[in-house]
C-alpha atoms as a PDB file:
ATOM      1  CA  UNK A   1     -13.922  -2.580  -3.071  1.00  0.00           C
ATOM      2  CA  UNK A   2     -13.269  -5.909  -1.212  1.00  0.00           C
ATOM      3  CA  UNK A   3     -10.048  -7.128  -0.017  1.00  0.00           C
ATOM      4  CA  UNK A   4      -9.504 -10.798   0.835  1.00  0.00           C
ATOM      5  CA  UNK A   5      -6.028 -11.659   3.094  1.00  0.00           C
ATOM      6  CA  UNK A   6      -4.910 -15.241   3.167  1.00  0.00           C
ATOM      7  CA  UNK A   7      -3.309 -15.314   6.257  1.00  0.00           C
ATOM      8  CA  UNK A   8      -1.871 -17.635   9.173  1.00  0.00           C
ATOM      9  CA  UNK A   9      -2.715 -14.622  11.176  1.00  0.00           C
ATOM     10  CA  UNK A  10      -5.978 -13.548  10.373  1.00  0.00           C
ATOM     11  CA  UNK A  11      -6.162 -11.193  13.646  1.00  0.00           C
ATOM     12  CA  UNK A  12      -3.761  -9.548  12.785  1.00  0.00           C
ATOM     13  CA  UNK A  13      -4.752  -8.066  10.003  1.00  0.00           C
ATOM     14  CA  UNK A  14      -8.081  -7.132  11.174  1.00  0.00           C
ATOM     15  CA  UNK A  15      -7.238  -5.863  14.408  1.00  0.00           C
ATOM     16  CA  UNK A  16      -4.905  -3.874  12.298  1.00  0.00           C
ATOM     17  CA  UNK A  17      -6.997  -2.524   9.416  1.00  0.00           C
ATOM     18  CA  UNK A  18     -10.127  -2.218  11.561  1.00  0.00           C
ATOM     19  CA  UNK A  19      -9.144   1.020  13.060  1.00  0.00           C
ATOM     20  CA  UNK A  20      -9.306   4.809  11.761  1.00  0.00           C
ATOM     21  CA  UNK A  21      -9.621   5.656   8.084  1.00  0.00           C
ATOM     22  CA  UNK A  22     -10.105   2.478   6.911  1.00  0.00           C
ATOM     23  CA  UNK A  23     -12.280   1.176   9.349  1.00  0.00           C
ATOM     24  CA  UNK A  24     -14.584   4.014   9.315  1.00  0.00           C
ATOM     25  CA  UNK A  25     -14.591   3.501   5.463  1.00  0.00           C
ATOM     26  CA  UNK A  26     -15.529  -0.503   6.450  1.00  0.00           C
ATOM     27  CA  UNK A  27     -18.115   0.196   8.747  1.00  0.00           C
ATOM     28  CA  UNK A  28     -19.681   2.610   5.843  1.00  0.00           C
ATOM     29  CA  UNK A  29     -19.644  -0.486   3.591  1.00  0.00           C
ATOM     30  CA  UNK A  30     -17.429   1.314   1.232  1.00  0.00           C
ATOM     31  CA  UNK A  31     -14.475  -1.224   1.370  1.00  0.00           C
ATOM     32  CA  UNK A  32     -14.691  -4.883   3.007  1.00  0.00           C
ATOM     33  CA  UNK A  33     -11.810  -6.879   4.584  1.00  0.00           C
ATOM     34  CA  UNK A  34     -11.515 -10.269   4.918  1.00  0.00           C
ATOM     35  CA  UNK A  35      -8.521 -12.385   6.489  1.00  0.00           C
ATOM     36  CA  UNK A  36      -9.008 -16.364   6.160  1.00  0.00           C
ATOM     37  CA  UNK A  37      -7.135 -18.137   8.016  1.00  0.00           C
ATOM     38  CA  UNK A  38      -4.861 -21.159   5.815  1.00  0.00           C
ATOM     39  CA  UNK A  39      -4.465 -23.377   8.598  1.00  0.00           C
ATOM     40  CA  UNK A  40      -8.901 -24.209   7.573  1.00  0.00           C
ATOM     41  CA  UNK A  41      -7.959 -25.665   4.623  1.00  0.00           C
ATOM     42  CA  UNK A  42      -5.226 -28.449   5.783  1.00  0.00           C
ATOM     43  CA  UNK A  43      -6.078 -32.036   6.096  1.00  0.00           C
ATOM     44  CA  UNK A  44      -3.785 -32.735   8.850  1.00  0.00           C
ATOM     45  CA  UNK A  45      -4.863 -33.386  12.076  1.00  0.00           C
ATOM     46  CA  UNK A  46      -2.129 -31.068  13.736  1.00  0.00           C
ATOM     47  CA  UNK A  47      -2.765 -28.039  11.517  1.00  0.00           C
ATOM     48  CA  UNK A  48       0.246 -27.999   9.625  1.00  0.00           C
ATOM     49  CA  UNK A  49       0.830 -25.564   6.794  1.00  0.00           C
ATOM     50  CA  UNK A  50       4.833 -26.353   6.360  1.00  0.00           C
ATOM     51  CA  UNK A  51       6.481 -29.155   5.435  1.00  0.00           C
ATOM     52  CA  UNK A  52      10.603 -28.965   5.178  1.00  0.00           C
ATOM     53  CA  UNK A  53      12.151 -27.672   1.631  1.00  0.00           C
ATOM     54  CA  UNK A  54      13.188 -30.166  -0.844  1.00  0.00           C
ATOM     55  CA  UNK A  55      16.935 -30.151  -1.664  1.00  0.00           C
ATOM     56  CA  UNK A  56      17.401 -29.347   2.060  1.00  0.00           C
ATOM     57  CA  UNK A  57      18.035 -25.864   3.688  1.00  0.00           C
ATOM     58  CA  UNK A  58      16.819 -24.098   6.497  1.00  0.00           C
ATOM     59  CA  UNK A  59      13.462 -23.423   7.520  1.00  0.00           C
ATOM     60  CA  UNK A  60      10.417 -24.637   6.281  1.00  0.00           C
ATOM     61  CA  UNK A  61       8.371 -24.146   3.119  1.00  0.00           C
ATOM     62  CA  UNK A  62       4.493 -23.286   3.362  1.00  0.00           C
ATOM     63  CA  UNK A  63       2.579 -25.838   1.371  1.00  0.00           C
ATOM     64  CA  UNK A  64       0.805 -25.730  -1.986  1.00  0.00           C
ATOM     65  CA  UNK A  65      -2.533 -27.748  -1.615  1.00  0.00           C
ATOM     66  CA  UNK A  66      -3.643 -25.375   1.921  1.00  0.00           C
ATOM     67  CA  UNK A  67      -3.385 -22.392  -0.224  1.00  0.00           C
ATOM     68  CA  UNK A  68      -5.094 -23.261  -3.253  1.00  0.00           C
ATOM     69  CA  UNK A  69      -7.730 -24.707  -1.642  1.00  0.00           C
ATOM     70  CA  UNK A  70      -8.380 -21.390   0.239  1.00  0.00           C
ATOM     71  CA  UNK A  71      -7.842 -19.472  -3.112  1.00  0.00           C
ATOM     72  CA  UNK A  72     -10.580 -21.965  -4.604  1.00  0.00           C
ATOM     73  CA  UNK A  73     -12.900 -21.571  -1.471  1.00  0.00           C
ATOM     74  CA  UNK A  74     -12.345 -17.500  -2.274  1.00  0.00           C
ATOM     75  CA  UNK A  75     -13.435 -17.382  -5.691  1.00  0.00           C
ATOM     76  CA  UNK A  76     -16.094 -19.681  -5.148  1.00  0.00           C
ATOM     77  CA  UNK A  77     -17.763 -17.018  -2.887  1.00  0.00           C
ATOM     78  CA  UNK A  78     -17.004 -14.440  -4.491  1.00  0.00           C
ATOM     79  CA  UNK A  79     -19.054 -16.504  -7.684  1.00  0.00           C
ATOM     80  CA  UNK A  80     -21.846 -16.892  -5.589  1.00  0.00           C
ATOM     81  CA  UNK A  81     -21.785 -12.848  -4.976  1.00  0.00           C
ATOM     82  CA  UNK A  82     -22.365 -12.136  -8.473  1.00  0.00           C
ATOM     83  CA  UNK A  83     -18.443 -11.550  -9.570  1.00  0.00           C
ATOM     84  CA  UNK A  84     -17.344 -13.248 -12.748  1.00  0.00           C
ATOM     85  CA  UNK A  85     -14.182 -11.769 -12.817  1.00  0.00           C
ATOM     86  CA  UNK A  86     -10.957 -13.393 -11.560  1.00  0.00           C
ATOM     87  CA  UNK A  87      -9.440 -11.063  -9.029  1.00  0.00           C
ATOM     88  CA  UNK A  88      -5.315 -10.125  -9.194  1.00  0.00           C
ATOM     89  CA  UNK A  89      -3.582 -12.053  -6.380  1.00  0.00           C
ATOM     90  CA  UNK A  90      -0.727 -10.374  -4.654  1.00  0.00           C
ATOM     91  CA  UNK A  91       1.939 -12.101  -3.027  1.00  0.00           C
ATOM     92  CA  UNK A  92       3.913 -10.305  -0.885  1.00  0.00           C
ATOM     93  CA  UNK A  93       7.696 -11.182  -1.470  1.00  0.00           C
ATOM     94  CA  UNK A  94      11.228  -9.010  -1.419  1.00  0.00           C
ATOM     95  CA  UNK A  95      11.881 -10.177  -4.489  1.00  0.00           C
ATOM     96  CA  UNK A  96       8.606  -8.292  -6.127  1.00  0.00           C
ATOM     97  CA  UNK A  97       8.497  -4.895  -7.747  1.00  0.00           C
ATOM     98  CA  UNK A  98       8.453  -2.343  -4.844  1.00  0.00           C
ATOM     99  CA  UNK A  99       5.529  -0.705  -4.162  1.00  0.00           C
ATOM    100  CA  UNK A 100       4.840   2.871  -4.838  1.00  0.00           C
ATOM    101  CA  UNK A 101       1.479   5.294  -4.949  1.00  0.00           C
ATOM    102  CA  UNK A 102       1.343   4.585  -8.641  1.00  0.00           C
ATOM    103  CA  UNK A 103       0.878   1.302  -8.269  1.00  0.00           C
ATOM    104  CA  UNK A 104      -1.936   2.172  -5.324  1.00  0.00           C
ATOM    105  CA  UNK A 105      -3.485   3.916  -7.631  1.00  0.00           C
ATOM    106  CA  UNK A 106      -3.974   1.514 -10.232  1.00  0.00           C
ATOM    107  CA  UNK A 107      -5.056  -1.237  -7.865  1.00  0.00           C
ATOM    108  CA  UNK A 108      -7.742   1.035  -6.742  1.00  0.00           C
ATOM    109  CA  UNK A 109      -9.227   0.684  -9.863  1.00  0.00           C
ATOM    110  CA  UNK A 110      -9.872  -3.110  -8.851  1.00  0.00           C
ATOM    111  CA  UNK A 111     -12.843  -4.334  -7.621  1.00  0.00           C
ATOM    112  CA  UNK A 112     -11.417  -7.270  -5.652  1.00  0.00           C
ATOM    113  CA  UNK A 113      -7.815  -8.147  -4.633  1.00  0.00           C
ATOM    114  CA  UNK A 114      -6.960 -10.815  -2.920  1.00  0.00           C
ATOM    115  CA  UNK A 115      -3.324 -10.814  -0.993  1.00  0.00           C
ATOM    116  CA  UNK A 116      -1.000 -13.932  -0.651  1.00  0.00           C
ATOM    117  CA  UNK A 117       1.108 -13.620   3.328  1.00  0.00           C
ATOM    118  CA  UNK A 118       3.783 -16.216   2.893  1.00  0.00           C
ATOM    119  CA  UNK A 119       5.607 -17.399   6.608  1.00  0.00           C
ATOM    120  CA  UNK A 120       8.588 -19.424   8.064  1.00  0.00           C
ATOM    121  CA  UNK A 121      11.107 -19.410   4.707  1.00  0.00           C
ATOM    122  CA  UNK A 122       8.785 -19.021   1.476  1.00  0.00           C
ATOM    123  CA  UNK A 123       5.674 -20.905  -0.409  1.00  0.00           C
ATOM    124  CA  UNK A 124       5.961 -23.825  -2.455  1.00  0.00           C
ATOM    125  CA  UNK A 125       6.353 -22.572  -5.958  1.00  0.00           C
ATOM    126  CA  UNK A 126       3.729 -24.684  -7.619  1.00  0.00           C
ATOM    127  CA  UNK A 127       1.308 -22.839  -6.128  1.00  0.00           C
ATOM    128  CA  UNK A 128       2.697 -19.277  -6.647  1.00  0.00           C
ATOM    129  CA  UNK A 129       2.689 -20.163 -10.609  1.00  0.00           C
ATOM    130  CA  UNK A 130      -0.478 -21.473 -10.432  1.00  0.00           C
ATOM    131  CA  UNK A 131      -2.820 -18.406  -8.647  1.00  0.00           C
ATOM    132  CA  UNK A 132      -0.461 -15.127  -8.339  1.00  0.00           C
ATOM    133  CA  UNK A 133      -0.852 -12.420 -10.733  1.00  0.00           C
ATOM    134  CA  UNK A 134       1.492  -9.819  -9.101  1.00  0.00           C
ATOM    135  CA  UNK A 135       4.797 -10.387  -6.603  1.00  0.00           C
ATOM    136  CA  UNK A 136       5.386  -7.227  -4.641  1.00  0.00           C
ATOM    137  CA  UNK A 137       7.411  -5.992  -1.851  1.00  0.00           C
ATOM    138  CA  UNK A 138       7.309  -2.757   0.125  1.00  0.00           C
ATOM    139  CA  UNK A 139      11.094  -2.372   0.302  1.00  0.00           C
ATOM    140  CA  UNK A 140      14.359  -4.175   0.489  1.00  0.00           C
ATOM    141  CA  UNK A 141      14.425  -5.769   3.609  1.00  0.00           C
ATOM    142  CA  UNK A 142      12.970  -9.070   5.114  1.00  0.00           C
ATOM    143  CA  UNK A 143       9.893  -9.263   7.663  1.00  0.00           C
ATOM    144  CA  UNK A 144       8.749 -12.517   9.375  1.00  0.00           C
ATOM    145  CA  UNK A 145       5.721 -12.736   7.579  1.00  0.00           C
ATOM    146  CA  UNK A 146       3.794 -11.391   4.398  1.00  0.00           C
ATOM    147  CA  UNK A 147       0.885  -9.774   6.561  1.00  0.00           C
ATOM    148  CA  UNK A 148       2.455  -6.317   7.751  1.00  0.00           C
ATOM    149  CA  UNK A 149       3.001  -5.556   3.895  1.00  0.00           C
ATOM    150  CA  UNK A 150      -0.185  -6.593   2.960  1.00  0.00           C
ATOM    151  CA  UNK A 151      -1.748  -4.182   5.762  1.00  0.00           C
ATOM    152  CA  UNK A 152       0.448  -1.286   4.391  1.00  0.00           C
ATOM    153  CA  UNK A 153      -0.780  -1.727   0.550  1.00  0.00           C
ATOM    154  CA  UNK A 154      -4.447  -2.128   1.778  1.00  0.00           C
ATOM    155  CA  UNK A 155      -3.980   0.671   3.787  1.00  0.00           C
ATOM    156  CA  UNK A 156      -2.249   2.658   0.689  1.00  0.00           C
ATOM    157  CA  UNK A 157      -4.751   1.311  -1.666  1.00  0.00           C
ATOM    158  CA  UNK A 158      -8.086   2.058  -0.091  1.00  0.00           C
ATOM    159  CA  UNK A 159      -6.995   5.608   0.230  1.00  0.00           C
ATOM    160  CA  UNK A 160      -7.367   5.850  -3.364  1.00  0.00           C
ATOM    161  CA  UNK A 161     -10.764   4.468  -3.207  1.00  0.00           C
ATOM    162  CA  UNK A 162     -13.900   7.225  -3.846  1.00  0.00           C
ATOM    163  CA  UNK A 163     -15.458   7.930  -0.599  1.00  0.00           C
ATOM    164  CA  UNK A 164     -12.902   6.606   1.817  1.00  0.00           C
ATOM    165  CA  UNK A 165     -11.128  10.149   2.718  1.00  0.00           C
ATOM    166  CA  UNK A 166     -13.626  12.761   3.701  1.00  0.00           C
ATOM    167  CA  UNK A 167     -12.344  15.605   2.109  1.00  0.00           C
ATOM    168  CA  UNK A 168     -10.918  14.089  -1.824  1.00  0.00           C
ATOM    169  CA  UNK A 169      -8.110  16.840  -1.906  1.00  0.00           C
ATOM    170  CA  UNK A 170      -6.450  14.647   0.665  1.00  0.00           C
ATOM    171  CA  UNK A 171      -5.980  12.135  -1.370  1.00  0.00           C
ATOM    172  CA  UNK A 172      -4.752  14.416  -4.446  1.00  0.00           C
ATOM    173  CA  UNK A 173      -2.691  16.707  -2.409  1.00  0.00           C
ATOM    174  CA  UNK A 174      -0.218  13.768  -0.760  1.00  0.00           C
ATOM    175  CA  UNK A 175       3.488  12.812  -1.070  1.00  0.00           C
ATOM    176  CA  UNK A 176       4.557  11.277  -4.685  1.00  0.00           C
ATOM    177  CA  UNK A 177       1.669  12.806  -6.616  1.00  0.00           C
ATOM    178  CA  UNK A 178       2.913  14.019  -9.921  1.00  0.00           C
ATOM    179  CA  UNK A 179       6.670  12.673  -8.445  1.00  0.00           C
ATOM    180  CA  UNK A 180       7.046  15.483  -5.653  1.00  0.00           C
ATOM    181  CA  UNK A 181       7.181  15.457  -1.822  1.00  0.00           C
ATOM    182  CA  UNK A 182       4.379  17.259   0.709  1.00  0.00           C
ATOM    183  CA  UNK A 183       5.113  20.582   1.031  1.00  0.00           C
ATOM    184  CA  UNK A 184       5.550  21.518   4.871  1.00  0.00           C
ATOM    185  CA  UNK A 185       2.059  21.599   7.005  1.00  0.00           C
ATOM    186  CA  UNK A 186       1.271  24.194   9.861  1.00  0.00           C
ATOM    187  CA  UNK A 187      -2.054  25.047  12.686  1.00  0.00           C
ATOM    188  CA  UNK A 188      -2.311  26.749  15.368  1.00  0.00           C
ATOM    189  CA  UNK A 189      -0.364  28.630  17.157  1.00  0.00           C
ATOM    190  CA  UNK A 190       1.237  31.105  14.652  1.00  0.00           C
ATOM    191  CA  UNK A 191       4.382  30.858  16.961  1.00  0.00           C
ATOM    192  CA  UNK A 192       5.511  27.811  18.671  1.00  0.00           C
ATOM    193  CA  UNK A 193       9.334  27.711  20.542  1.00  0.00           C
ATOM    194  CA  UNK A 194       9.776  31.337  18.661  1.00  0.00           C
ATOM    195  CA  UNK A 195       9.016  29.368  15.174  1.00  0.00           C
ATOM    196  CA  UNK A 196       6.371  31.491  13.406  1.00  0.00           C
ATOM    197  CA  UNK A 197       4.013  30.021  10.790  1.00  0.00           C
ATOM    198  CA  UNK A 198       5.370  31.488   7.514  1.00  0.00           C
ATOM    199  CA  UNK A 199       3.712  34.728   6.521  1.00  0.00           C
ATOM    200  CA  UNK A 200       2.336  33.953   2.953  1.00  0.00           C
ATOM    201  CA  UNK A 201      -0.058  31.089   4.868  1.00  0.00           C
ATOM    202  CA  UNK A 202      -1.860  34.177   6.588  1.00  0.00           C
ATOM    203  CA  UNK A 203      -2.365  36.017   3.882  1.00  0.00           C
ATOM    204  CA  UNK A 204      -4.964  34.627   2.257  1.00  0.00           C
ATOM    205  CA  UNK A 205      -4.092  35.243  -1.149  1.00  0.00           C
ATOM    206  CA  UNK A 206      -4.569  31.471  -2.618  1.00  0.00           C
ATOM    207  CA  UNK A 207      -2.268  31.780  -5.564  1.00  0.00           C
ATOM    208  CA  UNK A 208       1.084  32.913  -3.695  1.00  0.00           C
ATOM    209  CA  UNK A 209      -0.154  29.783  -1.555  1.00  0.00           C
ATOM    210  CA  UNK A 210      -0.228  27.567  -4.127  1.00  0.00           C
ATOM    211  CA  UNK A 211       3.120  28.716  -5.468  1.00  0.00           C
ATOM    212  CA  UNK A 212       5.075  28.855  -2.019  1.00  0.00           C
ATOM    213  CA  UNK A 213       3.429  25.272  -1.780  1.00  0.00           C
ATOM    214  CA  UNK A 214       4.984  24.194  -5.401  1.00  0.00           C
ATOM    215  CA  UNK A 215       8.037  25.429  -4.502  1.00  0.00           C
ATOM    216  CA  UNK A 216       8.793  23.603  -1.009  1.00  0.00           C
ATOM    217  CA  UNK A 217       7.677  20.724  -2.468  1.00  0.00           C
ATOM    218  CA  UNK A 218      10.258  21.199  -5.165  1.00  0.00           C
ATOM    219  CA  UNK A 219      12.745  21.636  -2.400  1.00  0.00           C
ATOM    220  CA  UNK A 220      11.886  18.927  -0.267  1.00  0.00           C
ATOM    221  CA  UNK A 221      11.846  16.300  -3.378  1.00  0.00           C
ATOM    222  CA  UNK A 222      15.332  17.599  -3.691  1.00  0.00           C
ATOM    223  CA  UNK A 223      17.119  17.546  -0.760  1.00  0.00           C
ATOM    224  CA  UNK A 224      15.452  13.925   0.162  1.00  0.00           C
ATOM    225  CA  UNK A 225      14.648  12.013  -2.952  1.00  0.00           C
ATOM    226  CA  UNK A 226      16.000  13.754  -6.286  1.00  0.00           C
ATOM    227  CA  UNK A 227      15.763  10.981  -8.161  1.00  0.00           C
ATOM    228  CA  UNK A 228      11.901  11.724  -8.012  1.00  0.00           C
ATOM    229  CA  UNK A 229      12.577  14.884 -10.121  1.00  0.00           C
ATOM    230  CA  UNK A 230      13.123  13.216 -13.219  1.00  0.00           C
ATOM    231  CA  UNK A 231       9.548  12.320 -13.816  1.00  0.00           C
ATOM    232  CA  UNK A 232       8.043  15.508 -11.766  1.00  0.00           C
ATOM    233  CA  UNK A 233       5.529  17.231 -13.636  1.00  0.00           C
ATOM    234  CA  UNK A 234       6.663  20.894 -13.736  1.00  0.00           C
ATOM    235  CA  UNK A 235       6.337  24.375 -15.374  1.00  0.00           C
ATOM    236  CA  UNK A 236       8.890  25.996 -17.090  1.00  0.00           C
ATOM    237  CA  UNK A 237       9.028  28.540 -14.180  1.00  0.00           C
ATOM    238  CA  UNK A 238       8.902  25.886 -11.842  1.00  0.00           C
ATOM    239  CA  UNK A 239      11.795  24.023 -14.009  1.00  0.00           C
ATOM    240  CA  UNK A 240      13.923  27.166 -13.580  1.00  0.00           C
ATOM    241  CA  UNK A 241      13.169  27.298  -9.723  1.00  0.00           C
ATOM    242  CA  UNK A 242      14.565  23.788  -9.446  1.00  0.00           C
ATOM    243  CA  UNK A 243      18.251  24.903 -11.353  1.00  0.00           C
ATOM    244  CA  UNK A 244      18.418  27.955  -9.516  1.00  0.00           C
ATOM    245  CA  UNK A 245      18.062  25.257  -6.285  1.00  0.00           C
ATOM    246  CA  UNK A 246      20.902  23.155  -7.596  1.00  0.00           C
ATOM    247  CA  UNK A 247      23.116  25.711  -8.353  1.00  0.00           C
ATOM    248  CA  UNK A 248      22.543  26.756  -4.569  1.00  0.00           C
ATOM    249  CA  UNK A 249      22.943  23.298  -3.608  1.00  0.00           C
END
């Protein structure tokens, strides 16, 4: 799966992304990452990316004709590599749908992405019309730039990629799958500060494991997001844990 980041701060994002997990899973050739830098693909002799916002205001605005022409010198490569498929660009924004493992999921699925990092107070919107495919924001706040986002969803995304994790139940076995929490994670030793490792994880018998396991995830969804619960996938026993928990609560 490639990923292609246009950037101001193409460093960042590598220096970022080319670490751990996913680097390992670059340096296998099993993703690729790419940050190009915007500031290439201005005719000005300063560099300049921003120009001030018509209608006035504070700030400036980023440009339309830098970007596209880095969006046109993407897809022109990425011709010239055999792909006739246009790939979704994301543009990271506050105002997008909020980002969730679902939605990692489903980009996964993509061969190519490429991401959008808008700076100082926005992007023209000319150009946002003309190449973005999906606005999307990791939560409800504002961050300086569009490129600390974009590292998070790669980071999200490529998790869900075949061959990235070594062992594929880590990937299954994570927070938000089928709408519930982790369940709480212990190693050695069996007693830390007088805490002891709870007694069905010795045992060995898989299926009070995987039940105990159920159940604290139940619990934790709960007590820390409930409104997750109302699209869990659950047993009816498992359904009846859950009001006996409320009633508790």
């Amino acid at each position: 799966m490639k990923f292609t980041v246009m950037t101001l701060f193409p460093e960042m994002v590598l220096s970022g992304l080319n670490t751990s997990i996913i680097g390992r899973a670059v340096n296998a050739g099993i993703i690729s990452i790419d940050a190009v830098n915007i500031r290439d693909y201005t005719n000005d002799k300063h560099k300049h990316v921003d120009d001030y916002p018509y209608g006035g205001g504070a700030g400036m605005v980023m440009m339309a004709e830098p970007i596209y022409l880095c969006y046109k010198d993407i897809l022109d490569k990425s011709s010239q590599d055999g792909s006739e498929k246009k790939p979704r660009v994301i543009y990271m924004t506050p105002q997008g749908k909020t980002f969730n493992q679902s939605m990692a999921k489903e980009l996964a699925k993509e061969e190519e992405l490429i991401f959008l990092c808008g700076h100082y107070e926005g992007v023209d919107e000319r150009v946002l019309e003309e190449i973005v495919t999906d606005e999307v924001s990791v939560g409800d706040y504002v961050l300086s730039g569009g490129e600390l986002p974009a590292m998070v969803m790669i980071d999200a995304i490529s998790r869900m990629v075949p061959g990235v994790l070594t062992n594929e139940e880590s990937g299954m076995n994570e927070s938000f799958e089928g709408n519930l929490l982790e369940y709480p994670q212990y190693t050695r030793p069996e007693e830390w500060m007088g805490k002891k490792v709870p007694e069905v994880l010795l045992s060995g018998h898989h299926a009070n494991i995987e039940k105990w396991r159920r159940e604290k995830q139940i619990e934790k969804t709960l007590k820390v997001r409930p409104e997750l619960l109302s699209g869990a996938e659950l047993s009816k026993k498992e359904k009846d844990f859950l009001e006996q928990l409320k009633k508790i609560k």
